[in-house]
Structure formats: structure tokens, C-alpha cells
Protein backbone atom coordinates (compact mmCIF):
# COMPACT_ATOMS: atom_id res chain seq x y z
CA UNK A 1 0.00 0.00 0.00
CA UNK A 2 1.28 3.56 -0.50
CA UNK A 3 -0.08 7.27 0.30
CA UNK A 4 -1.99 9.03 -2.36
CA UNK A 5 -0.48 12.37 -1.62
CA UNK A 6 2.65 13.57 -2.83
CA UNK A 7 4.52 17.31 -1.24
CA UNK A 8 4.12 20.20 -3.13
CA UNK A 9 7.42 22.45 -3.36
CA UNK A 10 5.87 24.81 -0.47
CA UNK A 11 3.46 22.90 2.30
CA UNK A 12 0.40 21.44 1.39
CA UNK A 13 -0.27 18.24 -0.95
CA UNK A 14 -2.21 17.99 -4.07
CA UNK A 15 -3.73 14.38 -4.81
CA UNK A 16 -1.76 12.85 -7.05
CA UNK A 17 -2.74 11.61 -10.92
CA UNK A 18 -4.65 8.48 -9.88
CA UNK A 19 -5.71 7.88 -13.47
CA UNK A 20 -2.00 7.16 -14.74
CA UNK A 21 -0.59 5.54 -11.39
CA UNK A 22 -3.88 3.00 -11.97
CA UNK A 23 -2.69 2.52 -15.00
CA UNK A 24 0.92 2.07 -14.87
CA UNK A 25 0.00 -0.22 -12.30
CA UNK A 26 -3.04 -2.39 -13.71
CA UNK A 27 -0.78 -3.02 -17.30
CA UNK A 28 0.61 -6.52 -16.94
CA UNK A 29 4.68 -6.87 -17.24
CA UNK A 30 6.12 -10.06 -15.82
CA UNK A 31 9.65 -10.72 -16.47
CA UNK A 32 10.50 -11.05 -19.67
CA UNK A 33 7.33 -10.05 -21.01
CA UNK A 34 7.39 -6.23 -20.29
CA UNK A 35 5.93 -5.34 -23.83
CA UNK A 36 2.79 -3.75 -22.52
CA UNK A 37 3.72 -2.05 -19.87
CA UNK A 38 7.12 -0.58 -21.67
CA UNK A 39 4.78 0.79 -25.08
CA UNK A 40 2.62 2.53 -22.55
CA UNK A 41 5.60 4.04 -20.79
CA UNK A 42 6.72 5.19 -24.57
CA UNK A 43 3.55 6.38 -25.27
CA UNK A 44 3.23 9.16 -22.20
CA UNK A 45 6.77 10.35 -21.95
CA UNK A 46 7.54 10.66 -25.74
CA UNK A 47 6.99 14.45 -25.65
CA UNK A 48 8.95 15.06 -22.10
CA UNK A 49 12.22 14.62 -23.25
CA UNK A 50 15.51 15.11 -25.26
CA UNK A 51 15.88 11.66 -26.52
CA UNK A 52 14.92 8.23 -25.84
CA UNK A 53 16.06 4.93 -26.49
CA UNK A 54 15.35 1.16 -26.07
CA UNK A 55 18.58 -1.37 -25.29
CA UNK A 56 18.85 -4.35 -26.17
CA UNK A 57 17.28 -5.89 -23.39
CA UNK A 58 14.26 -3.61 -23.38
CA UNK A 59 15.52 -0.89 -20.64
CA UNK A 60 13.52 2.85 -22.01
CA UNK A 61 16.71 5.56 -21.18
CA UNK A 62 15.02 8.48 -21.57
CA UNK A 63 17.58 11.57 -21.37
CA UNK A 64 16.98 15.24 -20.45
CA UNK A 65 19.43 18.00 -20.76
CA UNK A 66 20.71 19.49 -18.25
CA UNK A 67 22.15 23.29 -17.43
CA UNK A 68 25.64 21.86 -17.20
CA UNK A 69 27.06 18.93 -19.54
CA UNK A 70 29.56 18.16 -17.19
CA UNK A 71 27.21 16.86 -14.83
CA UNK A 72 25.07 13.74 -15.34
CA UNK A 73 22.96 11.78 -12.72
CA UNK A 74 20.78 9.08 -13.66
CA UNK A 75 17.09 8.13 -11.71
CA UNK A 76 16.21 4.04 -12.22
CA UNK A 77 12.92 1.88 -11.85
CA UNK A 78 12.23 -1.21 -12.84
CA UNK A 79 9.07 -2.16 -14.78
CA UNK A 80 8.63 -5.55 -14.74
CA UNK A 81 5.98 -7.49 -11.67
CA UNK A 82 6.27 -10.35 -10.32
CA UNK A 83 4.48 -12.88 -11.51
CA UNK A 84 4.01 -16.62 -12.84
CA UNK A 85 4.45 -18.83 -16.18
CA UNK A 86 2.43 -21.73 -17.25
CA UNK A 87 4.23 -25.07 -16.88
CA UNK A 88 1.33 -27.83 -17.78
CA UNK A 89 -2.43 -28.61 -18.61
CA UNK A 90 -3.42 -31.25 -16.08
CA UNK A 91 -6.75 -33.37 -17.08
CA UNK A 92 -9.11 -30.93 -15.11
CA UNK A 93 -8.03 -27.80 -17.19
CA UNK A 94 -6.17 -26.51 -13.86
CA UNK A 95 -3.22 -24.71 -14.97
CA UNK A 96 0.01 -25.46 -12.66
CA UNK A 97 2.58 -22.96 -12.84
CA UNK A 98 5.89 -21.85 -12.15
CA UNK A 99 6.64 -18.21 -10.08
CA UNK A 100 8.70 -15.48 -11.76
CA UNK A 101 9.47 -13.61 -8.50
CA UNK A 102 9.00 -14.06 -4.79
CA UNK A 103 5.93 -14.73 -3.60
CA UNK A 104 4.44 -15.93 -0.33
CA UNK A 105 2.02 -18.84 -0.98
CA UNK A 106 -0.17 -17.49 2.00
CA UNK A 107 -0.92 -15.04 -0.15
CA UNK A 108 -2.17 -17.12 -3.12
CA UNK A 109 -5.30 -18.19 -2.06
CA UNK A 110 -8.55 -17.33 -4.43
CA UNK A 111 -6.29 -14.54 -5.56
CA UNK A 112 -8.05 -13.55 -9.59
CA UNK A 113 -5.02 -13.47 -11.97
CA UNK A 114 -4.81 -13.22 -15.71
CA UNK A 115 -3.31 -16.07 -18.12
CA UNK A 116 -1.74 -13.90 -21.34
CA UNK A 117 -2.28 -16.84 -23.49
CA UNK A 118 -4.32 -16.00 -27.22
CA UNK A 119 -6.65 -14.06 -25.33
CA UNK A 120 -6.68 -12.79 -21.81
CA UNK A 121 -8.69 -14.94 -19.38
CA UNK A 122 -9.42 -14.05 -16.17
CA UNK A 123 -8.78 -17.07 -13.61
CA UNK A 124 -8.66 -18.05 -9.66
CA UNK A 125 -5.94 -19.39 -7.43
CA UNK A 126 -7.06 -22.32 -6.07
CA UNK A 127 -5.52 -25.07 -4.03
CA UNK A 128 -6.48 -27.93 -1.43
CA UNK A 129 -10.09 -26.75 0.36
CA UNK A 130 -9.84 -26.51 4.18
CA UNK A 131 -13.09 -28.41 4.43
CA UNK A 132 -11.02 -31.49 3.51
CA UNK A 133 -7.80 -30.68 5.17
CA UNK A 134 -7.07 -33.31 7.71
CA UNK A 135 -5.66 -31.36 10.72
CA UNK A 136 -1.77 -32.13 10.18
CA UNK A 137 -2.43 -30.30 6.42
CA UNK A 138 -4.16 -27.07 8.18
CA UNK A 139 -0.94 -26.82 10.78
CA UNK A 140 1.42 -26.72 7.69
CA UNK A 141 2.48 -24.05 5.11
CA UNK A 142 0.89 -24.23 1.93
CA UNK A 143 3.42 -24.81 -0.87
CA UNK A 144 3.44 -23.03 -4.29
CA UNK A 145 3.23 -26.99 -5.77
CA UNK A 146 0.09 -26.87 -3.99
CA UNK A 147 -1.36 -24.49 -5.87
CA UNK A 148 -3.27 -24.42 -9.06
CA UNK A 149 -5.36 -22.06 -11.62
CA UNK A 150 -8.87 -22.25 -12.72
CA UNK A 151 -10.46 -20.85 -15.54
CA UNK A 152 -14.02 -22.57 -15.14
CA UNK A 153 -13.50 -23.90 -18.84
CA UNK A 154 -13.30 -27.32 -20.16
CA UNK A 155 -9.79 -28.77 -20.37
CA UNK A 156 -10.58 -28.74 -24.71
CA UNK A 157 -11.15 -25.05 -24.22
CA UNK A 158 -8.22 -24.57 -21.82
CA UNK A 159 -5.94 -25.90 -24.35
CA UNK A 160 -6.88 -24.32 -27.28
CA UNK A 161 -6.59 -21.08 -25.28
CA UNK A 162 -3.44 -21.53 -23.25
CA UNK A 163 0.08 -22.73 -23.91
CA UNK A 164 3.13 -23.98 -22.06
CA UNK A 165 5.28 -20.77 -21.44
CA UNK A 166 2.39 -18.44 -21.41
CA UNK A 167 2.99 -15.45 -18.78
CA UNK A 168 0.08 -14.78 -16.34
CA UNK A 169 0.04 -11.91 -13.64
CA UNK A 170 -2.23 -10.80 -10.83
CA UNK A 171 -5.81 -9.03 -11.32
CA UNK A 172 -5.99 -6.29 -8.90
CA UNK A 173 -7.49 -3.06 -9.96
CA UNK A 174 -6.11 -0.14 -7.84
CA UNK A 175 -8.76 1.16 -5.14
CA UNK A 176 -8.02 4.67 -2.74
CA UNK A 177 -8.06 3.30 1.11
CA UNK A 178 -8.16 6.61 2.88
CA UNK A 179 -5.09 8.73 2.00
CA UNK A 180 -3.48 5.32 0.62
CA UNK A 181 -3.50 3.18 -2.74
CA UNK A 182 -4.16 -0.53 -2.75
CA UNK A 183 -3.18 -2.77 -6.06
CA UNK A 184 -0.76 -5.08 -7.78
CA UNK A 185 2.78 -4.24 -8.81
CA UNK A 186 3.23 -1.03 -6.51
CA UNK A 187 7.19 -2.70 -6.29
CA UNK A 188 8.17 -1.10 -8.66
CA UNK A 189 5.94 1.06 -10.99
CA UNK A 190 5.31 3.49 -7.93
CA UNK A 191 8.74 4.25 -8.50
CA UNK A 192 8.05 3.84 -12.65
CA UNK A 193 5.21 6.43 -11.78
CA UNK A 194 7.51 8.97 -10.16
CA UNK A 195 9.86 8.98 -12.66
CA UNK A 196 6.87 10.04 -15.42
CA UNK A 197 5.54 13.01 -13.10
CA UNK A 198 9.67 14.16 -12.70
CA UNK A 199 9.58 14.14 -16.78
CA UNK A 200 6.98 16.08 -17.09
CA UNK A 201 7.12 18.49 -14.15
CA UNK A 202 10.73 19.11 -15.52
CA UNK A 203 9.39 19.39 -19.20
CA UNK A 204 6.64 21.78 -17.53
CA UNK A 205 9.59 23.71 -16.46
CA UNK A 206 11.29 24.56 -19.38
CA UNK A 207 8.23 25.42 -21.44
């Protein structure tokens, strides 16, 4: 969670722009497959600086001139979430899975995440109910092998849909709790955010 209000150069704060941190936070990006979130990126600070400029591992190095070419400092983010990766099918249509990034399996359960396979489909974390749990399986940790997706489809459908390899992140629209923010992926496109407001305030200030 993080505050909703940023300083102002004198005292008081000013809400921030909840439109673009919703979205720079709601546009999927697990590692390796930061296409979506990067073109958006492109898309908003295209006008707010010198030059930009794509490596060849996908980094967007946007430069701004400075007052004195002597002197160079550099601001980073990364833009990438944690998420999973499809590893099988099993004969239910339950998709198993493999993490990209930490994640505490506590945290898993009935959590709504999105499969990127040939069309976005909504699905639920789901794992061993505790209505069946004998009472050595509630006093243990869940593991992530525990854990499995489903779509409510047919295993036909599932395949036709989904393959092996397919990247899937976490469905969680940002909501405002009090002065705070509540969504997905605030590590690290909070920081991603902040970086697009300094472009343009500092754009703002040459014009």
C-alpha cells in the first residue's frame, strides 16, 4: 500500500494523478514479457524529453538535458511485476505454474489473476479446500506446488486457449483506502510512476 499524496514544493499536498498511477500499475509486465507495460511508458513520456532509447534488453533511457554537460545523474525503476508462467495442462483444465518472483504462498489463495495466453482470461488461485484438510495439512504451510489455476473452462477449451510458457500476472485493480493506494505491482511502478511526473514536471519547467 502507498499514500496518495505527494509534497508540493511549499506545504500542502495535491492528490496525485490516480488515473496514470492505476494505470501504470493495472498493465501486466512479468519478467521477460514487459511489452505492454514498456509501449505505454513510450507512449506518455515521448513528448517530455531530449531523446529516448530502447537497449537491447528492453531498458527505455530516456535523457533530459541538463544546465551543465559536465554533470550527469541518472534516476532508475524497474518495470517488470512479479508474476508466474504456465508449466502444464493437467486433465481438469487446472493450470500449474511456475513463479517469476518471490511470492508468499499465504498469499495465493482465491487470488483472480490473468493467463496472457491468445486471449486474456481471467482465472482463480485455487488449491487444497480446508473443508477437507485433515488437521496435520491445516498446521502446515501451503506450498506453491500446492497451488493451481482455474479458468471454469473445459480442459478442450483450456488448451486451445493456453500454452506452455504463457505469462500470467495478478488481477488487482487499484482502489483509494483513505489517504493510501491498494493494487498489484506497486514494487516497482510506484517508483516507474515517479519517474513520469519528474519528466513532465521538468518538461513543464522549461516550457
Amino acid at each position: 500500500m502507498a499514500s496518495a499524496k505527494k509534497k508540493s514544493k511549499k506545504q500542502q499536498t495535491d492528490k496525485l494523478d490516480i488515473d496514470l498511477l492505476a494505470a501504470v500499475t493495472e498493465i501486466p509486465g512479468a519478467p521477460g514479457y514487459e511489452k505492454p507495460v514498456r509501449d505505454f511508458i513510450l507512449s506518455k513520456v515521448a513528448g517530455w524529453c531530449d531523446s529516448i532509447r530502447i537497449d537491447n534488453i528492453g531498458n527505455v533511457i530516456c535523457h533530459v538535458k541538463g544546465k551543465n554537460s559536465d554533470e550527469c545523474s541518472m534516476a532508475a525503476a524497474h518495470m517488470d511485476e512479479i508474476g508466474f508462467i504456465v508449466k502444464s495442462i493437467d486433465d481438469r483444465g487446472f493450470i500449474r505454474f511456475h513463479t517469476l518472483g518471490g511470492f508468499d504462498p499465504k498469499a495465493l489463495t482465491a487470488q483472480r489473476v490473468i493467463i496472457h495466453g491468445k486471449e486474456d482470461l481471467i482465472g482463480t488461485m485455487g488449491g487444497k479446500p480446508i473443508h477437507i484438510m485433515d488437521p496435520a495439512d491445516r498446521a502446515k504451510m501451503p506450498k506453491l506446488t500446492e497451488f493451481f489455476i482455474d479458468l471454469g473452462l473445459p480442459v478442450d477449451e483450456v488448451k486451445k486457449l493456453v500454452d506452455v510458457g504463457d505469462p500470467i500476472t495478478r488481477w488487482s485493480p487499484l482502489v483509494e483506502v483513505g489517504d493510501c493506494v491498494n493494487c498489484k505491482s506497486l514494487d516497482n511502478r510506484a517508483s516507474v510512476f515517479v519517474l513520469m511526473e519528474t519528466l513532465r514536471e521538468l518538461k513543464e519547467e522549461k516550457a
